[in-house]
Protein backbone atom coordinates (compact mmCIF):
# COMPACT_ATOMS: atom_id res chain seq x y z
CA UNK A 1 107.66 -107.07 -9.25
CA UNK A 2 107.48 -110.48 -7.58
CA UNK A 3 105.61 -109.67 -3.49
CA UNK A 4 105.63 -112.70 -0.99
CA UNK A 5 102.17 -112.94 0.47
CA UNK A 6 100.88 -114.89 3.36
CA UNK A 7 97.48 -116.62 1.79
CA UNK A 8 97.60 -120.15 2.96
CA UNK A 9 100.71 -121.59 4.69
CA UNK A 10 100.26 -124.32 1.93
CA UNK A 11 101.69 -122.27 -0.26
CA UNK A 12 105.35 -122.27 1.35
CA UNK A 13 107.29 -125.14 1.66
CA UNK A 14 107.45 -126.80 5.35
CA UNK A 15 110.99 -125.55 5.90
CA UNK A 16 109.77 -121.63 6.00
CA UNK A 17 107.13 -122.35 8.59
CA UNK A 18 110.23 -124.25 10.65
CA UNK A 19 112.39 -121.24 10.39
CA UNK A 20 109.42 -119.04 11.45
CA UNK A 21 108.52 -121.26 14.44
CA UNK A 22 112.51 -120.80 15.36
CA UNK A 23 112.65 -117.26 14.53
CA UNK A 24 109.52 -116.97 16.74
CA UNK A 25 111.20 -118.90 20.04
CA UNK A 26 114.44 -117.06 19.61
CA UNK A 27 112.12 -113.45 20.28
CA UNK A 28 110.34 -114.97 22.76
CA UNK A 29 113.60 -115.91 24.57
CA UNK A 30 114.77 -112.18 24.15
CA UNK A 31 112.27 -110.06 22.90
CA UNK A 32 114.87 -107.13 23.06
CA UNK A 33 117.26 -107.87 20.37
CA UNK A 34 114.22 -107.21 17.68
CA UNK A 35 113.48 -103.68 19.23
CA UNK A 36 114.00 -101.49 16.60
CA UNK A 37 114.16 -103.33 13.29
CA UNK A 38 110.81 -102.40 11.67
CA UNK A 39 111.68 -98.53 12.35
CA UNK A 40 110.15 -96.31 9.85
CA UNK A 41 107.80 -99.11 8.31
CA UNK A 42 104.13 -99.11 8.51
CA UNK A 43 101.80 -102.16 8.84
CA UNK A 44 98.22 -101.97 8.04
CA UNK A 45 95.39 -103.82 9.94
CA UNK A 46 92.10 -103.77 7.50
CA UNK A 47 89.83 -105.78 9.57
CA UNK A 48 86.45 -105.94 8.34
CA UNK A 49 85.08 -108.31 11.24
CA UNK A 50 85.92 -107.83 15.06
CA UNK A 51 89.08 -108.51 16.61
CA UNK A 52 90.86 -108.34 19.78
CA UNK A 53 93.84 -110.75 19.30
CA UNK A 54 94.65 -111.44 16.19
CA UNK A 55 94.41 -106.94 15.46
CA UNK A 56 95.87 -105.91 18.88
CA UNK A 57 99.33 -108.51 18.41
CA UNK A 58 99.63 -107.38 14.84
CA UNK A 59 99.85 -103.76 16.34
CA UNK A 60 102.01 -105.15 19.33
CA UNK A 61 104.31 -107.39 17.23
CA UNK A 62 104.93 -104.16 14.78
CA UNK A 63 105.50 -101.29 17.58
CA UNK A 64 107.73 -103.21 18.94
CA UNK A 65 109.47 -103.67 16.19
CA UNK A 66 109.42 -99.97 16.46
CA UNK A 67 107.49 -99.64 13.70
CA UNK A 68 104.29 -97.57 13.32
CA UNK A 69 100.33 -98.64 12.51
CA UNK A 70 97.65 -97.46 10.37
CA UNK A 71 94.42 -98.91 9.46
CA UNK A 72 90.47 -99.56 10.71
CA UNK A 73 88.74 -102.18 12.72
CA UNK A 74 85.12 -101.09 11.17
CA UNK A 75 84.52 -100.99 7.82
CA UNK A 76 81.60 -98.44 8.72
CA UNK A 77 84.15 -96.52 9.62
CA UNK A 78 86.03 -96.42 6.49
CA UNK A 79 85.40 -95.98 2.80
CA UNK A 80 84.02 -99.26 2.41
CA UNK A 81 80.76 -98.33 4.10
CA UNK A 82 80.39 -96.04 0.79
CA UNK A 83 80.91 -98.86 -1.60
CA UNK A 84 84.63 -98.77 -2.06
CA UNK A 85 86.16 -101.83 -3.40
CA UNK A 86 88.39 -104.04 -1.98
CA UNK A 87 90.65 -103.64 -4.81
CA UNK A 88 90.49 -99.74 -4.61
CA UNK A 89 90.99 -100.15 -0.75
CA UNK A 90 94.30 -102.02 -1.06
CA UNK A 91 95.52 -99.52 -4.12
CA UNK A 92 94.79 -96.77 -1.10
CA UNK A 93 96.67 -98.64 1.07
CA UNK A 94 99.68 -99.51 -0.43
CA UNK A 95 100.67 -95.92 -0.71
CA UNK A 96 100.22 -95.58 3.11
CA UNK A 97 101.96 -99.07 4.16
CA UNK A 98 104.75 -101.79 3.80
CA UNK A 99 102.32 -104.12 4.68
CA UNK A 100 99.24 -105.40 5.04
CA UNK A 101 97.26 -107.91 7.12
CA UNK A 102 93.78 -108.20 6.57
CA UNK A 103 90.88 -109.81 8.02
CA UNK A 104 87.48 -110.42 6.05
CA UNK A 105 84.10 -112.04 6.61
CA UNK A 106 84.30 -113.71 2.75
CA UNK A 107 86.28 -116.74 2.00
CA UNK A 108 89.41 -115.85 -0.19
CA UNK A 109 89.43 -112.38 0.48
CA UNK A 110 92.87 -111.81 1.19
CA UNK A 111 93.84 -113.69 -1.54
CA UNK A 112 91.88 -111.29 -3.94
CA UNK A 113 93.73 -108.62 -1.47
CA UNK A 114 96.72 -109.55 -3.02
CA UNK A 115 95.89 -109.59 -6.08
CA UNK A 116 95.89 -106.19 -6.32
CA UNK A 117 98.65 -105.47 -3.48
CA UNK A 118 102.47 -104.16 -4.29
CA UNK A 119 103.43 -104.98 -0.95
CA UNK A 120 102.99 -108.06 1.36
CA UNK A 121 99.47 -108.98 2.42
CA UNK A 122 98.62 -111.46 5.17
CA UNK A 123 95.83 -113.42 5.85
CA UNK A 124 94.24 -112.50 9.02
CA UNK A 125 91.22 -114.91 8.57
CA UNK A 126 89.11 -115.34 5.86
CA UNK A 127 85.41 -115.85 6.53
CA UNK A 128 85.35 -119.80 7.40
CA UNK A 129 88.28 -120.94 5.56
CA UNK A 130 91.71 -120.18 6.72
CA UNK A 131 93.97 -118.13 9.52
CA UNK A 132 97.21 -118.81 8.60
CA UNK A 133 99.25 -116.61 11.30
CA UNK A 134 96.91 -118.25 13.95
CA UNK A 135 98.18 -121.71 12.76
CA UNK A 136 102.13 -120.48 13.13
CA UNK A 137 101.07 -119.56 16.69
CA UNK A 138 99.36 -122.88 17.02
CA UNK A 139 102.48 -124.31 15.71
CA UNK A 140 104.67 -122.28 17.99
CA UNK A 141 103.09 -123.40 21.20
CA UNK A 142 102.85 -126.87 20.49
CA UNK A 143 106.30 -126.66 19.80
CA UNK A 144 107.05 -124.77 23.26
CA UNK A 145 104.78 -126.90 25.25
CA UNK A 146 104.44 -129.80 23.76
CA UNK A 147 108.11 -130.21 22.31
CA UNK A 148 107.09 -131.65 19.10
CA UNK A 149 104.86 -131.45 16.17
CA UNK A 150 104.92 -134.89 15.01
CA UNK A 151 103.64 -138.29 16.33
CA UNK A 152 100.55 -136.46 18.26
CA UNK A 153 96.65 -137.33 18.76
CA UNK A 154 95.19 -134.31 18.18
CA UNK A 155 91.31 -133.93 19.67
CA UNK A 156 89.67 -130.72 18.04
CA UNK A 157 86.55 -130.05 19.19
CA UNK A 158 83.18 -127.50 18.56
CA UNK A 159 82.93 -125.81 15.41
CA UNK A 160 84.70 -127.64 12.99
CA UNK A 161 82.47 -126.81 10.00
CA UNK A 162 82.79 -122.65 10.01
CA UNK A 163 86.46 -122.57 12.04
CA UNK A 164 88.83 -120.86 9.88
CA UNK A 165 91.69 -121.99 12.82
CA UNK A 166 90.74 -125.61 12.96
CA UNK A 167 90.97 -125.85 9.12
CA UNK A 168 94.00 -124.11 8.95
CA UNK A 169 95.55 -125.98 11.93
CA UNK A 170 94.47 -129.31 10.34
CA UNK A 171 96.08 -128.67 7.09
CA UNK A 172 99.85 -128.01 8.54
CA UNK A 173 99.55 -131.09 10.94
CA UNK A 174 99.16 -133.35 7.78
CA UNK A 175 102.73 -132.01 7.09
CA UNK A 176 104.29 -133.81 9.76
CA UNK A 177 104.77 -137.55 10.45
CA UNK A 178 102.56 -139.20 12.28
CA UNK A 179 99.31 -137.23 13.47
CA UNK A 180 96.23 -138.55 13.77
CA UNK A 181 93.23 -136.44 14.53
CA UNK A 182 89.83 -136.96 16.62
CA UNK A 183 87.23 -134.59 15.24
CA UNK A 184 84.76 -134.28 18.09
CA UNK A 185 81.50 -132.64 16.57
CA UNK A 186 77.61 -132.66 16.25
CA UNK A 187 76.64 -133.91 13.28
CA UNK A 188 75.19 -130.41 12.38
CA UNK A 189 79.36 -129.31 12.73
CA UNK A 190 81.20 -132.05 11.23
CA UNK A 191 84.36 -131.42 9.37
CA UNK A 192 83.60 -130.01 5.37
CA UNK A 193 84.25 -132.13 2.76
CA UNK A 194 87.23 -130.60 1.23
CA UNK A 195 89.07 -131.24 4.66
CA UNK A 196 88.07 -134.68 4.53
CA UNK A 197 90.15 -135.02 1.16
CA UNK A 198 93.54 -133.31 2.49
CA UNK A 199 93.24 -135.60 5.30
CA UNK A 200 92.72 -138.52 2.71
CA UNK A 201 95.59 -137.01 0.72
CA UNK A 202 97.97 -136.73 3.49
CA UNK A 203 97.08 -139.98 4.39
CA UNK A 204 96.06 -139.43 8.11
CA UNK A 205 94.50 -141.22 10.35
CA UNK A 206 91.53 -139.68 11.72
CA UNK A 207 87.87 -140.85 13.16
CA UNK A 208 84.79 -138.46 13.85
CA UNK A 209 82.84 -138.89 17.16
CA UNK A 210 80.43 -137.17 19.73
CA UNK A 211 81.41 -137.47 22.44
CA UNK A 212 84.54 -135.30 24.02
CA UNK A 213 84.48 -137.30 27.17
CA UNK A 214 85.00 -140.79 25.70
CA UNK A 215 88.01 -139.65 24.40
CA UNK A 216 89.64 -136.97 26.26
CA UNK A 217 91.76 -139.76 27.59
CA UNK A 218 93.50 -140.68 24.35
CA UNK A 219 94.96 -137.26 23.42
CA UNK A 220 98.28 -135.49 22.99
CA UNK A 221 96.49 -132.25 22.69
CA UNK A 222 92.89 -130.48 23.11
CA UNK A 223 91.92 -127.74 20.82
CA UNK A 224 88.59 -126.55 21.89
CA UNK A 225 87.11 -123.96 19.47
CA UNK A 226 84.03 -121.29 20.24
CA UNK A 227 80.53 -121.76 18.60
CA UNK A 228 80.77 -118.92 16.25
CA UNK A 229 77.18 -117.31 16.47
CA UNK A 230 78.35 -114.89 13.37
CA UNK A 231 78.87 -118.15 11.17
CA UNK A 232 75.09 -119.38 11.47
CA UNK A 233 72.56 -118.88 9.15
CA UNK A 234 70.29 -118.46 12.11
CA UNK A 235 69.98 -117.40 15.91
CA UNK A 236 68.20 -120.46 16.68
CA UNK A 237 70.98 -122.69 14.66
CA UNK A 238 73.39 -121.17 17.12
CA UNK A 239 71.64 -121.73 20.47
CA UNK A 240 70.81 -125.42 19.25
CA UNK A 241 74.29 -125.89 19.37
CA UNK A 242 76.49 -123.50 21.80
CA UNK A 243 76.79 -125.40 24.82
CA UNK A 244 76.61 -128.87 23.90
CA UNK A 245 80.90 -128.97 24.40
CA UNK A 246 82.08 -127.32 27.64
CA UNK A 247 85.30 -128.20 29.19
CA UNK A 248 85.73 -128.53 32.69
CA UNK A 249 87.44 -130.23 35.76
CA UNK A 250 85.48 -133.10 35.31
CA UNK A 251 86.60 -133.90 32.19
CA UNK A 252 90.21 -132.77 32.76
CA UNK A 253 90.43 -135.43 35.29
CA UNK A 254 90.20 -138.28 32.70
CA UNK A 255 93.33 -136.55 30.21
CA UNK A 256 96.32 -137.67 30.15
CA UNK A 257 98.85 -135.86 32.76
CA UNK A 258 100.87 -134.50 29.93
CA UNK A 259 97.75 -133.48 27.54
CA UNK A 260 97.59 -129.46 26.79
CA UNK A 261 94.69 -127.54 26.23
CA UNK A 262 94.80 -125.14 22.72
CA UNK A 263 92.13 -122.48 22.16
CA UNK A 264 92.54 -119.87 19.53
CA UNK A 265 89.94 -117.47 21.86
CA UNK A 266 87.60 -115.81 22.43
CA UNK A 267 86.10 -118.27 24.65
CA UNK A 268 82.40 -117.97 25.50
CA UNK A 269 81.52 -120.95 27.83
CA UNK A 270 83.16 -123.83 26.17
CA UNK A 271 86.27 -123.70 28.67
CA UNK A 272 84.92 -123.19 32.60
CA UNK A 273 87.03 -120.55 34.61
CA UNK A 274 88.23 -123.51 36.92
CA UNK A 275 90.29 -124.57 33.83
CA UNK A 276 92.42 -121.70 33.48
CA UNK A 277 94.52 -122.87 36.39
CA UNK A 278 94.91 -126.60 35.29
CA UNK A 279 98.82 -126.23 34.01
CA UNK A 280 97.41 -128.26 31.22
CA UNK A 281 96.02 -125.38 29.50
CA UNK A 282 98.35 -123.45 27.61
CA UNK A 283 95.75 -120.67 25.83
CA UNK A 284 96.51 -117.52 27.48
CA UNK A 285 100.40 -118.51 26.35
CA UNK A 286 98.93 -119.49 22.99
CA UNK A 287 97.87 -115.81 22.50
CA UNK A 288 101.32 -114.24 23.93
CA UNK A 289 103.20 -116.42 21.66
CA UNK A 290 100.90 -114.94 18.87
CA UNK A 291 103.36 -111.70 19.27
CA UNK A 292 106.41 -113.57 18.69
CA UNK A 293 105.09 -115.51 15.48
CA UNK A 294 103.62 -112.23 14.27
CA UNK A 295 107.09 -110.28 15.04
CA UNK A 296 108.66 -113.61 13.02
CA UNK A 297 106.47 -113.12 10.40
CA UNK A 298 106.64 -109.56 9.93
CA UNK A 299 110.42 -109.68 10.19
CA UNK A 300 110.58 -112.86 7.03
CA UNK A 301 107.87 -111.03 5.38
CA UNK A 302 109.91 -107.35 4.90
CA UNK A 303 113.68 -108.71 5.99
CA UNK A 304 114.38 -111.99 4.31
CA UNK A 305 111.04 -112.79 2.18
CA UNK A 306 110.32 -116.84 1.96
CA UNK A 307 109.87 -118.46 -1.11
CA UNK A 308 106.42 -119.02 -1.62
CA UNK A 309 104.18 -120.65 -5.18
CA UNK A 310 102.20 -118.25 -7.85
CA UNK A 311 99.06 -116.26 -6.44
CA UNK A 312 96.90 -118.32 -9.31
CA UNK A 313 97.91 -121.58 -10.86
CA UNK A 314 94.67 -122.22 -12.38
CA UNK A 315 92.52 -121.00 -15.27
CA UNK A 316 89.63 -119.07 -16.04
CA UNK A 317 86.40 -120.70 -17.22
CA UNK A 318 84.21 -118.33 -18.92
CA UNK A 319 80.76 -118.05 -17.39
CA UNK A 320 81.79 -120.54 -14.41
CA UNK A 321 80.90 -118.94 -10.99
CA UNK A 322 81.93 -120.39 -7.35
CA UNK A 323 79.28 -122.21 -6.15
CA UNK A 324 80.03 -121.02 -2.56
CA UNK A 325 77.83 -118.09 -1.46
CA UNK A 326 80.39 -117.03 1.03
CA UNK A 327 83.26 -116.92 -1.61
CA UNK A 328 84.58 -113.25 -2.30
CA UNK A 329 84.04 -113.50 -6.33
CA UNK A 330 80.21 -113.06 -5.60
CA UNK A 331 80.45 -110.10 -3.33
CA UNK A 332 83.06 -108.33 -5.86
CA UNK A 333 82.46 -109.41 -9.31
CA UNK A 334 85.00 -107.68 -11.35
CA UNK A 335 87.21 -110.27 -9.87
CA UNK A 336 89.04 -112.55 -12.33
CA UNK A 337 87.31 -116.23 -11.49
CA UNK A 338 89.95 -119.13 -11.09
CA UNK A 339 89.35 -122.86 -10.95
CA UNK A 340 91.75 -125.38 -10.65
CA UNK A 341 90.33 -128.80 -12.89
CA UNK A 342 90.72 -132.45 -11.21
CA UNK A 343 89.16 -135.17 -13.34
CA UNK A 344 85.33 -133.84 -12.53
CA UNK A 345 85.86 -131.43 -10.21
CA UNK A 346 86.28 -127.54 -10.51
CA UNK A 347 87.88 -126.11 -7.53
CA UNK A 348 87.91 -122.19 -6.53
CA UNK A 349 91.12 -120.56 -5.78
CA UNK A 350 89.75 -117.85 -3.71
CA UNK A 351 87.61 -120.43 -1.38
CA UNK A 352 88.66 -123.93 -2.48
CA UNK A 353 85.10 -124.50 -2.93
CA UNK A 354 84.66 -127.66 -5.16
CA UNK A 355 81.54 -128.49 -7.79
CA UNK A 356 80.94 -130.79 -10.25
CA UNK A 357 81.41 -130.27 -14.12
């Protein structure tokens, strides 16, 4: 039985993300017409770390579709807090749902997800790595408020090492013509390696600096990203680093008159309150158009399922493990270990995680 997952929008061609992003506007132009279509069909949100928006628009975007919810947003409050697999949990699950969206503190856990899964399973953020139906939404707004996705400088700024959304975001810009990115960071921050190589690949331009004020000026668009405390191997780690990027009025003054301001939230004190009512910053639409990409992709998902590549396309090498302590292979081991093999390189499938061989 062939299932169409959402792992890593890298896995579907360009022209399904476009017809999402459409089918996305169109509901948001007249949310009314979808009322109704997912009746009888249950989603299930299995999110293992916190959530208010990416959980809560799931559930919106399916009841009103007018279809129902089940799931948990502890694991201490499910079977997993008495050692049930992740494997076992999705089994459960797929005799209780049509579809699943989960969320998980381990890199290339929903792709394990659906390795076991009968019915769709979406990526609702992986540890650090990817959030795929954040990216849509990105790709929605910028599309709404922006009016392109092509031909942009893109600032990102704060946490570009451990955020899942600025990795993910990064990736599908390469897609289209013309983007260059500025990857404002402390060095402690910076950009992983394996981004650095898509961005090579896709033959983008892009610089690292500092300093968000010496360049506010030069952008199309600002996504500012939290300091995730929950990332850092330390509390001190985190406070060395928290504050050293805050947005405010100040700043805003030296942006373009067109720039708009992107945050995938929570904000802690990166963006000051002032902000908020600077037209310039789009991120409380950002998260309502997060209901209309979610209703899109729920709709593709069940109603007209996209053509996406094999789960796997690499092989097992016997006695290889990831060498990234985050990955999901190390937290459940009877999981079948993929690499894909460039030249010297083995890279994980779960975690894209690269080492030397």
């Amino acid at each position: 039985m062939s299932v169409n997952h959402l792992i890593d929008l890298s896995d579907w061609p360009r022209q399904n993300w476009e017809k999402i992003i459409r089918l996305a506007l169109e509901i948001e132009q007249n949310p009314s017409r979808f009322y109704g279509r997912m009746e009888g069909r249950i989603l299930a949100t299995l999110f293992y770390e916190p959530s208010t928006r990416t959980q809560n628009s799931f559930k919106s975007a399916m009841m009103r579709l007018g279809g129902q919810c089940v799931g948990f947003s502890n694991p201490q409050n499910s079977s997993v807090s008495k050692g049930e697999t992740l494997a076992d949990t999705i089994r459960i699950m797929n005799g209780y749902a049509d579809i699943i969206a989960i969320r998980h503190p381990k890199e290339g856990a929903a792709k394990a997800a659906a390795a076991y899964s009968r019915c769709p399973v979406i990526n609702a953020g992986d540890g650090g790595h990817l959030h795929p139906t954040q990216t849509l939404t990105d790709l929605v707004t910028l599309t709404k408020e922006v009016g392109r996705l092509d031909n942009l400088t893109v600032g990102i700024c704060g946490d570009l090492k451990y955020g899942r959304t600025v990795h993910s975001l990064i990736k599908a810009l390469t897609q289209f013509p013309n983007n260059r990115f500025i990857l404002i960071s402390t060095k402690e921050l910076v950009i992983p390696a394996y981004m650095k190589a898509i961005l090579d690949a896709a033959g983008c331009s892009y610089r690292e600096v500092t300093s968000l004020t010496e360049v506010i000026g030069e952008l199309d668009v600002l996504y500012m990203t939290r300091i995730q405390r929950e990332r850092f191997p330390s509390e001190q780690d985190y406070q060395e680093q928290k504050n050293v990027y805050i947005l405010d009025t100040e700043k805003m003054s030296l942006a373009r008159p067109a720039m708009k301001v992107l945050h995938p939230l929570p904000r802690v004190d990166e963006i000051t309150p002032e902000v908020d009512d600077d037209p310039r910053a789009v991120y409380f639409k950002q998260a309502q158009y997060g209901v209309y990409t979610r209703m899109a992709l729920i709709l593709t998902l069940l109603e007209k399922p996209c053509a996406g590549s094999a789960l796997f396309q690499g092989s097992a090498h016997s006695g290889e493990a990831c060498a990234n302590p985050n990955c999901i292979t190390h937290t459940e081991p009877y999981l079948k270990k993929s690499f894909i093999e460039t030249s010297n390189m083995l890279m994980c499938e779960y975690c894209e995680h690269k080492k030397l061989i």
